[in-house]
PDB file of N, CA and C in Angstrom:
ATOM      1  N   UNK A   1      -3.236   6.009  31.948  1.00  0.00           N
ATOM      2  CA  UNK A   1      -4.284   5.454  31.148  1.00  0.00           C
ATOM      3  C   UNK A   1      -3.847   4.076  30.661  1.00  0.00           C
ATOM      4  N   UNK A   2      -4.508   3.315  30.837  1.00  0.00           N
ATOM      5  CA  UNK A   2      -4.888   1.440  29.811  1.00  0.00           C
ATOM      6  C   UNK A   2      -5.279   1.440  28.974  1.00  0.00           C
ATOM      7  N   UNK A   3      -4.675   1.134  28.221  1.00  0.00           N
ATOM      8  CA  UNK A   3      -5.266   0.183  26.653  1.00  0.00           C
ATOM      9  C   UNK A   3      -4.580  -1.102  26.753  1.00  0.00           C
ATOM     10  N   UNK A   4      -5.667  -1.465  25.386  1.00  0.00           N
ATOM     11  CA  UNK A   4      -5.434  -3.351  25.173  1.00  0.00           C
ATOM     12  C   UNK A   4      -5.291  -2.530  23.625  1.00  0.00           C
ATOM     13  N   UNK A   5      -3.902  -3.156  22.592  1.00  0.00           N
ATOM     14  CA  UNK A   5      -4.020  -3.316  21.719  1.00  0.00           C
ATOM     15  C   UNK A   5      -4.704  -4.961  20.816  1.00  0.00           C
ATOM     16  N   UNK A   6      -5.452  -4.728  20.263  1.00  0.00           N
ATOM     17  CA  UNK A   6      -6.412  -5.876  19.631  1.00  0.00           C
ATOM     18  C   UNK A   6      -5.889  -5.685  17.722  1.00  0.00           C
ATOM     19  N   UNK A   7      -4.769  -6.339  17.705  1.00  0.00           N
ATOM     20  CA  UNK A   7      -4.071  -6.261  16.503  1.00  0.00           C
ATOM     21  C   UNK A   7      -4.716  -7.001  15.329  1.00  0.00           C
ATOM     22  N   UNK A   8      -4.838  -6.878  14.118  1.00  0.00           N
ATOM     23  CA  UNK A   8      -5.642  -8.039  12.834  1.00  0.00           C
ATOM     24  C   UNK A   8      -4.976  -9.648  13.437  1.00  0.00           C
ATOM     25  N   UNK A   9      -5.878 -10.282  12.950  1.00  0.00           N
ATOM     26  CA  UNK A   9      -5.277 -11.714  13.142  1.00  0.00           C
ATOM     27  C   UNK A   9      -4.117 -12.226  12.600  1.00  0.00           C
ATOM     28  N   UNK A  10      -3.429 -12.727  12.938  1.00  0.00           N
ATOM     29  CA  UNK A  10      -1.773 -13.714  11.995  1.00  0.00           C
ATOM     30  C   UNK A  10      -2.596 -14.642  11.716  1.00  0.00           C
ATOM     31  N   UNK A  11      -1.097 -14.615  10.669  1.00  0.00           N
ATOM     32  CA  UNK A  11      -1.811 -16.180   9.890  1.00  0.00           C
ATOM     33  C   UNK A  11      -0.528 -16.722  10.761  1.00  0.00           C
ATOM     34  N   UNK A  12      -0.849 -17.747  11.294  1.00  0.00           N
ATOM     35  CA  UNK A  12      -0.193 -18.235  12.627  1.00  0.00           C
ATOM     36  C   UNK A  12       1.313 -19.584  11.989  1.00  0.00           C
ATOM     37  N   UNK A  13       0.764 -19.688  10.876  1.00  0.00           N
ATOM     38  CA  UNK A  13       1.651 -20.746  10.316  1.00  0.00           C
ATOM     39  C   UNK A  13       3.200 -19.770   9.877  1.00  0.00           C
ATOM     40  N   UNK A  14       2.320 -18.644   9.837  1.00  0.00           N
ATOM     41  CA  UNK A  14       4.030 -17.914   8.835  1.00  0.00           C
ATOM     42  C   UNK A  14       4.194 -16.695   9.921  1.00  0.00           C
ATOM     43  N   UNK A  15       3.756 -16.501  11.149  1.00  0.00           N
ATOM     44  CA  UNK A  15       3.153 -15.593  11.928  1.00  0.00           C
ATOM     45  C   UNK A  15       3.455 -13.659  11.513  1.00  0.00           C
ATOM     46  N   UNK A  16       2.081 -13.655  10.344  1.00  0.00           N
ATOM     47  CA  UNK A  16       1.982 -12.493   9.252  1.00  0.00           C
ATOM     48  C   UNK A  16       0.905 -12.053  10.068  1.00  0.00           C
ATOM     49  N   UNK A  17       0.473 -10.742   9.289  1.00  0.00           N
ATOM     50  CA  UNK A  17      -0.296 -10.208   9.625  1.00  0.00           C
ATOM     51  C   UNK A  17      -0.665  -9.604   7.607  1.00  0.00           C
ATOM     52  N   UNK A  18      -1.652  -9.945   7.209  1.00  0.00           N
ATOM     53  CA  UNK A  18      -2.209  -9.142   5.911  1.00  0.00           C
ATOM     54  C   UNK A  18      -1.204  -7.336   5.756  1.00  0.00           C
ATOM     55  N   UNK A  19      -1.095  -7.535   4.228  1.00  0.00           N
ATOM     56  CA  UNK A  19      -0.218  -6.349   3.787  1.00  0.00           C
ATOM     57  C   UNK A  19      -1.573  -5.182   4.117  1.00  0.00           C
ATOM     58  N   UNK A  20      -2.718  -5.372   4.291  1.00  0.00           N
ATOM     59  CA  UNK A  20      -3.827  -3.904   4.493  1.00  0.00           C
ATOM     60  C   UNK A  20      -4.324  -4.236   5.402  1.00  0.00           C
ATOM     61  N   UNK A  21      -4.325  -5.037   6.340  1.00  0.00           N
ATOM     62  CA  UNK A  21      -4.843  -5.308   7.642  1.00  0.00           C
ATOM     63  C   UNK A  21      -4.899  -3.716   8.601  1.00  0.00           C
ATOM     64  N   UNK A  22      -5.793  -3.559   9.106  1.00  0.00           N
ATOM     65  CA  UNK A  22      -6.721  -2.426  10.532  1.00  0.00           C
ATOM     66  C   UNK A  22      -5.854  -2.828  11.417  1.00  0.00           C
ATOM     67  N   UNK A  23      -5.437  -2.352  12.245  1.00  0.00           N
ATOM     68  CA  UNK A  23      -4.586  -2.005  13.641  1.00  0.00           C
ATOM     69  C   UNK A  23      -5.543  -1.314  14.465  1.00  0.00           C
ATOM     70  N   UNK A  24      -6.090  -2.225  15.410  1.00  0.00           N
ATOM     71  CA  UNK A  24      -7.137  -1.519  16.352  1.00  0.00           C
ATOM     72  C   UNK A  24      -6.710  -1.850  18.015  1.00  0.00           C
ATOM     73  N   UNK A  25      -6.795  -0.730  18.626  1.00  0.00           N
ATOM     74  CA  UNK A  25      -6.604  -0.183  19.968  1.00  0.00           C
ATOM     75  C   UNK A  25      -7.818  -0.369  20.740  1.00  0.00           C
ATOM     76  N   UNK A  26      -8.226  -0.575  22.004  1.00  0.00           N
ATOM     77  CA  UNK A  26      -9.398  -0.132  22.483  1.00  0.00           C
ATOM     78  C   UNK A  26      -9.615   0.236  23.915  1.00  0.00           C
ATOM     79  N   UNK A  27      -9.759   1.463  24.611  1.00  0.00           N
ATOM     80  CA  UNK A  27      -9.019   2.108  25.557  1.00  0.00           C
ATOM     81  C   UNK A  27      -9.755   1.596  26.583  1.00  0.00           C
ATOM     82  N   UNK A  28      -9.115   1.362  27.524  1.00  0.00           N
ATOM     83  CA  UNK A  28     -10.070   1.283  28.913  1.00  0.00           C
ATOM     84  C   UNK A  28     -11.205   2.421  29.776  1.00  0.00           C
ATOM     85  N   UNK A  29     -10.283   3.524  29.117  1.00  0.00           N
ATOM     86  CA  UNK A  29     -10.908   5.092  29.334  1.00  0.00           C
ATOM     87  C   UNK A  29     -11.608   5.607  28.255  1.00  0.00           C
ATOM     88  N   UNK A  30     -12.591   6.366  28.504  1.00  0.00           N
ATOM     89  CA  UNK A  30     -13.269   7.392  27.212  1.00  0.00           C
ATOM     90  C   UNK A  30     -12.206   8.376  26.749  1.00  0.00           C
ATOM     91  N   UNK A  31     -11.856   8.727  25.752  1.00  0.00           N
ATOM     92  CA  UNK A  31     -10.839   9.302  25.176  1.00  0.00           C
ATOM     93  C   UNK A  31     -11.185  10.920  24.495  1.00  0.00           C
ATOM     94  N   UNK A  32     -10.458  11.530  24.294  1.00  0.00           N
ATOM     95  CA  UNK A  32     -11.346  13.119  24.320  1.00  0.00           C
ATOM     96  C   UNK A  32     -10.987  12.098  22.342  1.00  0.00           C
ATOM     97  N   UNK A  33     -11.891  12.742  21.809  1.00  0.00           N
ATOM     98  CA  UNK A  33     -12.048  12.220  20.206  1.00  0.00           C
ATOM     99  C   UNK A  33     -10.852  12.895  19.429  1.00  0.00           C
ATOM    100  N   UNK A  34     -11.203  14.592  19.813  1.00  0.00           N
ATOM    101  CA  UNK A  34      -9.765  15.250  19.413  1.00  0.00           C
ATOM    102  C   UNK A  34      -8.887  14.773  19.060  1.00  0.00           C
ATOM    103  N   UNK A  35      -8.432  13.923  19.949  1.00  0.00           N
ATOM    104  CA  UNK A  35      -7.057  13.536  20.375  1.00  0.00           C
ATOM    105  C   UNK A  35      -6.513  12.240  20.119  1.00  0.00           C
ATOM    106  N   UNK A  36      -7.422  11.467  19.220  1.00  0.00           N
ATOM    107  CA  UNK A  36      -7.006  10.242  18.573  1.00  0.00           C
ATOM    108  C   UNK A  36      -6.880  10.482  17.014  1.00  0.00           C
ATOM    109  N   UNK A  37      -5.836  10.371  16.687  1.00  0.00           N
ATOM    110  CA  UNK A  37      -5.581  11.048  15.330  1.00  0.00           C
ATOM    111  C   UNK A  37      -4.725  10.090  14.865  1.00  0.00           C
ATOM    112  N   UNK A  38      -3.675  11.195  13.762  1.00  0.00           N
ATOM    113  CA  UNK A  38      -2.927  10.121  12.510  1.00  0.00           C
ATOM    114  C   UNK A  38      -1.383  10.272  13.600  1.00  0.00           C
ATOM    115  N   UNK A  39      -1.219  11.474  14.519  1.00  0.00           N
ATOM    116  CA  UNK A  39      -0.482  12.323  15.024  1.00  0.00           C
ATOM    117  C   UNK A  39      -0.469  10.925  16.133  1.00  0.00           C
ATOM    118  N   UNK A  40      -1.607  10.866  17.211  1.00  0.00           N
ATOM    119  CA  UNK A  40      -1.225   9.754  18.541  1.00  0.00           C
ATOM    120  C   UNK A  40      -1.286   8.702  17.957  1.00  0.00           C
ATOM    121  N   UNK A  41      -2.019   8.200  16.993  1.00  0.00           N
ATOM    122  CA  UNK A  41      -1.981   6.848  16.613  1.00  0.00           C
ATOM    123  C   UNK A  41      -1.286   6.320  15.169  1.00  0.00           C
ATOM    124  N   UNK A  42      -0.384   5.620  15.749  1.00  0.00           N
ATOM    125  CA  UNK A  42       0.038   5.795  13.971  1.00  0.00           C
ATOM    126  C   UNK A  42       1.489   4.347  13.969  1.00  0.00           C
ATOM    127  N   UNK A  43       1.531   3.981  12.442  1.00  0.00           N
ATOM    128  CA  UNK A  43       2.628   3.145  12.527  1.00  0.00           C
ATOM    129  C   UNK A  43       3.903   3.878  11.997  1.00  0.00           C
ATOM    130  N   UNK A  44       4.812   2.988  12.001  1.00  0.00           N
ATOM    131  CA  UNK A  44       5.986   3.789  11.266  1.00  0.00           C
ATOM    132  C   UNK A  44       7.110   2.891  10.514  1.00  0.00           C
ATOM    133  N   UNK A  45       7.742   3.151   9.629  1.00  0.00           N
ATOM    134  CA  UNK A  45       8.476   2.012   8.781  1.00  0.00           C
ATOM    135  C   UNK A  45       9.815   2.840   9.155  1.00  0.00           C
ATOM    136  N   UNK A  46      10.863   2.350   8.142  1.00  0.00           N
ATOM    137  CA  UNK A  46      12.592   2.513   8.665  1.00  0.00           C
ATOM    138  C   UNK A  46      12.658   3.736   7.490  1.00  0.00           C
ATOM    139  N   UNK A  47      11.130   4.314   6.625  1.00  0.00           N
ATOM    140  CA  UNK A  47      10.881   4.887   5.267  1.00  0.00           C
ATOM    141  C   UNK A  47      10.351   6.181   6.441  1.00  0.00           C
ATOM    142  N   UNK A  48       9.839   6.153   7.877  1.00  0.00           N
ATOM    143  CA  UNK A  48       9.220   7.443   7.880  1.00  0.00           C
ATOM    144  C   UNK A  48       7.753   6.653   8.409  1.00  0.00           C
ATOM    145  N   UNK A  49       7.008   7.710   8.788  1.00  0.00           N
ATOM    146  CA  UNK A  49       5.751   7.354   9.087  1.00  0.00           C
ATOM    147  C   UNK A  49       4.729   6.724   8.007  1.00  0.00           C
ATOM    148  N   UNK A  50       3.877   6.102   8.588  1.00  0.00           N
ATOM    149  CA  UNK A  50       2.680   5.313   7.262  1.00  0.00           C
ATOM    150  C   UNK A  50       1.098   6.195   7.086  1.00  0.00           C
ATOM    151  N   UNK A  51       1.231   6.462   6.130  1.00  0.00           N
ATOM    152  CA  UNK A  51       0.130   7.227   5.762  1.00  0.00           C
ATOM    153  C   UNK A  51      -1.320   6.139   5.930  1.00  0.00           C
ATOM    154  N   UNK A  52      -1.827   6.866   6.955  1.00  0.00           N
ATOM    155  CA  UNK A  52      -2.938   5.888   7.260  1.00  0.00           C
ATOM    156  C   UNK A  52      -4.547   6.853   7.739  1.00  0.00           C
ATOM    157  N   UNK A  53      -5.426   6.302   7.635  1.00  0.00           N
ATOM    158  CA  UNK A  53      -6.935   6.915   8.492  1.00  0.00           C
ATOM    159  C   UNK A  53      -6.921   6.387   9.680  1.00  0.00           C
ATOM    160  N   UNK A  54      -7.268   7.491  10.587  1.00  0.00           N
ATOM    161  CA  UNK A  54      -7.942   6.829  11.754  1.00  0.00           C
ATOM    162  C   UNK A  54      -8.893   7.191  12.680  1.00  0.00           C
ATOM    163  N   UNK A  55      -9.539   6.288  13.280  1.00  0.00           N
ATOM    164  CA  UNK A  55     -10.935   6.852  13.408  1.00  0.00           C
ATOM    165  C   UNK A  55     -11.361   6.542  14.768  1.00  0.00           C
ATOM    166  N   UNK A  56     -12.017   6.808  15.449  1.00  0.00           N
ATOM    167  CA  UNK A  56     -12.183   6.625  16.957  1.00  0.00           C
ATOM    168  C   UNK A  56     -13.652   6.734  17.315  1.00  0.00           C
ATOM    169  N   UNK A  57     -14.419   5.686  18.130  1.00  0.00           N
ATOM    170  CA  UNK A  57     -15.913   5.358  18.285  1.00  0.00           C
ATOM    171  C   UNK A  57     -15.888   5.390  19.719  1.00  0.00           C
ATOM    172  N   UNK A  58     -16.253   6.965  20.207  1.00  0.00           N
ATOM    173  CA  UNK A  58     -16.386   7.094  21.462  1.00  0.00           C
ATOM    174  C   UNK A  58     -17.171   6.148  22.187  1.00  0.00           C
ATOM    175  N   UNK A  59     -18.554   5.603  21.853  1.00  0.00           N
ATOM    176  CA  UNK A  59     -19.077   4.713  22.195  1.00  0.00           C
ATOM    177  C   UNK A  59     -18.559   3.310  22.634  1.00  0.00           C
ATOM    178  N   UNK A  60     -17.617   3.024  22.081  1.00  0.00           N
ATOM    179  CA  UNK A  60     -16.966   1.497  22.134  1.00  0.00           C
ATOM    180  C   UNK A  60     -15.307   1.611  22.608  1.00  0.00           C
ATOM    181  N   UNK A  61     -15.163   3.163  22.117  1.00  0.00           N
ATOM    182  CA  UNK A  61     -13.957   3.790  23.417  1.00  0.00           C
ATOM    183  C   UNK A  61     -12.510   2.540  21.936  1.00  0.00           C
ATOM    184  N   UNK A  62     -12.783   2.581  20.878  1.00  0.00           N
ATOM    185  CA  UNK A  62     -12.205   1.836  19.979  1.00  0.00           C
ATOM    186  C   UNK A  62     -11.639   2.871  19.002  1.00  0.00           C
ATOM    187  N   UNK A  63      -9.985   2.783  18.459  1.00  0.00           N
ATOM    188  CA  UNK A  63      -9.579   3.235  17.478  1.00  0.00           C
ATOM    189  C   UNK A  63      -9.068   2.130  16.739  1.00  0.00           C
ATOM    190  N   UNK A  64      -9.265   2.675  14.869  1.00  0.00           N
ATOM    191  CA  UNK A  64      -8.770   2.117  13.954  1.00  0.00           C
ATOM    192  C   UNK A  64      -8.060   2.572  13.568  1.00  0.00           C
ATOM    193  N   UNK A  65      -6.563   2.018  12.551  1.00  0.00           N
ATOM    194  CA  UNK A  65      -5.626   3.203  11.827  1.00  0.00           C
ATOM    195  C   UNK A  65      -5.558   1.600  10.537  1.00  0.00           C
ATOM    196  N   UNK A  66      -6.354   2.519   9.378  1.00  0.00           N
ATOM    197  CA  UNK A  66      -6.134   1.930   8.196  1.00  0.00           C
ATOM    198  C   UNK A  66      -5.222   2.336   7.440  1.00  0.00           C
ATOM    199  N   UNK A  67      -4.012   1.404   6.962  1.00  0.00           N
ATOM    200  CA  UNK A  67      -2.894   2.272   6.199  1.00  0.00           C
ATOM    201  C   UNK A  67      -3.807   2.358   5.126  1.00  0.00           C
ATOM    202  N   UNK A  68      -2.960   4.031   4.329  1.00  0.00           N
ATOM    203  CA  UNK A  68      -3.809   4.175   2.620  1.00  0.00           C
ATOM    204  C   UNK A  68      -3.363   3.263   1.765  1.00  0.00           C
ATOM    205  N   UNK A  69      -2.432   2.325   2.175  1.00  0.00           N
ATOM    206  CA  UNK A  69      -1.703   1.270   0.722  1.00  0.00           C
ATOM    207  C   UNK A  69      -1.204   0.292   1.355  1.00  0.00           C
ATOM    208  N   UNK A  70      -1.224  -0.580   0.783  1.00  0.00           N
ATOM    209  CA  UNK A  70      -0.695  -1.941   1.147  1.00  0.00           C
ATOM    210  C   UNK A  70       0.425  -2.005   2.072  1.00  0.00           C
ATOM    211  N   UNK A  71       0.842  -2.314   2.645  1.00  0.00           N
ATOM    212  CA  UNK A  71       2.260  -2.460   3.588  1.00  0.00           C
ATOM    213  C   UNK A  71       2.802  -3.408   2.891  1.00  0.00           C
ATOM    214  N   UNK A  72       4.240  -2.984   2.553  1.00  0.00           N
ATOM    215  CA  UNK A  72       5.935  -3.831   2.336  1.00  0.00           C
ATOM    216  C   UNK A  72       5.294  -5.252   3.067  1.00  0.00           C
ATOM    217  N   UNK A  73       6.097  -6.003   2.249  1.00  0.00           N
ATOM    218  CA  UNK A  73       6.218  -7.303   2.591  1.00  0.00           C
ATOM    219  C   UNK A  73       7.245  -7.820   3.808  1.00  0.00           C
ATOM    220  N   UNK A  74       7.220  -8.425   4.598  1.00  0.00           N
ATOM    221  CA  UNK A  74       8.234  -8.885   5.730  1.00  0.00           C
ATOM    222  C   UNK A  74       9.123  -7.487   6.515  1.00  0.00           C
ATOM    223  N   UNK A  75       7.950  -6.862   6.425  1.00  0.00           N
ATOM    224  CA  UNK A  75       8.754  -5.810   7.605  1.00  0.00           C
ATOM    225  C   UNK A  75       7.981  -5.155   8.936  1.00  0.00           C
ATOM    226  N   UNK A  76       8.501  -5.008   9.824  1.00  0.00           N
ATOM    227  CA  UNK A  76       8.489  -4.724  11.252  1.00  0.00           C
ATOM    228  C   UNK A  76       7.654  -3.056  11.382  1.00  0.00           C
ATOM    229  N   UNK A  77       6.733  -3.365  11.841  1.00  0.00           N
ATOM    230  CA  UNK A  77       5.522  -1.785  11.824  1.00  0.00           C
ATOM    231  C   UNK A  77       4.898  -1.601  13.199  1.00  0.00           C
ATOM    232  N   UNK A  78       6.067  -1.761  14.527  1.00  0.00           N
ATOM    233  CA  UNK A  78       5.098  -1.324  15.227  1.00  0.00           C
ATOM    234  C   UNK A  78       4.153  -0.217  15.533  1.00  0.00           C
ATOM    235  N   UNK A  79       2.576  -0.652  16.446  1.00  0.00           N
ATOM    236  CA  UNK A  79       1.993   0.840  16.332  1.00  0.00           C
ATOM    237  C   UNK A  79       2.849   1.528  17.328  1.00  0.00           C
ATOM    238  N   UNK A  80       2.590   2.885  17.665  1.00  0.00           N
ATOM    239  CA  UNK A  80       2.706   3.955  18.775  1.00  0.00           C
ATOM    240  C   UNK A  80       1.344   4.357  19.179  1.00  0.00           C
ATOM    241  N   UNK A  81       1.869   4.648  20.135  1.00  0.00           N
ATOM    242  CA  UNK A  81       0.635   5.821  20.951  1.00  0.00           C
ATOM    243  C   UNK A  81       0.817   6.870  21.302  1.00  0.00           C
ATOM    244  N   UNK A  82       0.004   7.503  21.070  1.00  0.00           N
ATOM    245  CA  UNK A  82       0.661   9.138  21.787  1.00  0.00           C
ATOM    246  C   UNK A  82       2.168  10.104  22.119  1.00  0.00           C
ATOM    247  N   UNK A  83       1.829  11.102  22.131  1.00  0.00           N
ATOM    248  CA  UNK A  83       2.966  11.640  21.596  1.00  0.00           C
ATOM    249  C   UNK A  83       3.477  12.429  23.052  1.00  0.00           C
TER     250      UNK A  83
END
């Protein structure tokens, strides 16, 4: 399976990304809905996983993962996919 991750915008001068900024995915394939969760989609800090929502629009074949709280300042969050 393909995806394009489509990450929030940087602010390109300090190359940031907003402390509550959306982390959005958007699959090339229709995705069973099930199966896009907090579990396949998710970030993670050097603290453990990030408590986040996420939500998936079969129609547009698009997931979001909103953290519940602000993200740490100057630190490294890549997403994952699937488990």
């Amino acid at each position: 399976m393909r995806n394009c991750f489509a990450l929030p915008a940087r602010d390109h001068d300090r190359g940031r990304v907003a402390q509550n900024a959306t982390a959005a995915v958007t699959f090339s394939e229709a995705m069973a809905p099930a199966t896009v969760d907090a579990t396949s989609f998710a970030l993670t800090s050097d603290a453990g996983p990030v408590t986040a929502a996420v939500t998936y629009d079969d129609a547009t074949r698009a997931a979001a993962l909103t953290p519940d709280a602000s993200l740490a300042p100057a630190t490294r969050r890549p997403p994952r996919r699937g488990a």
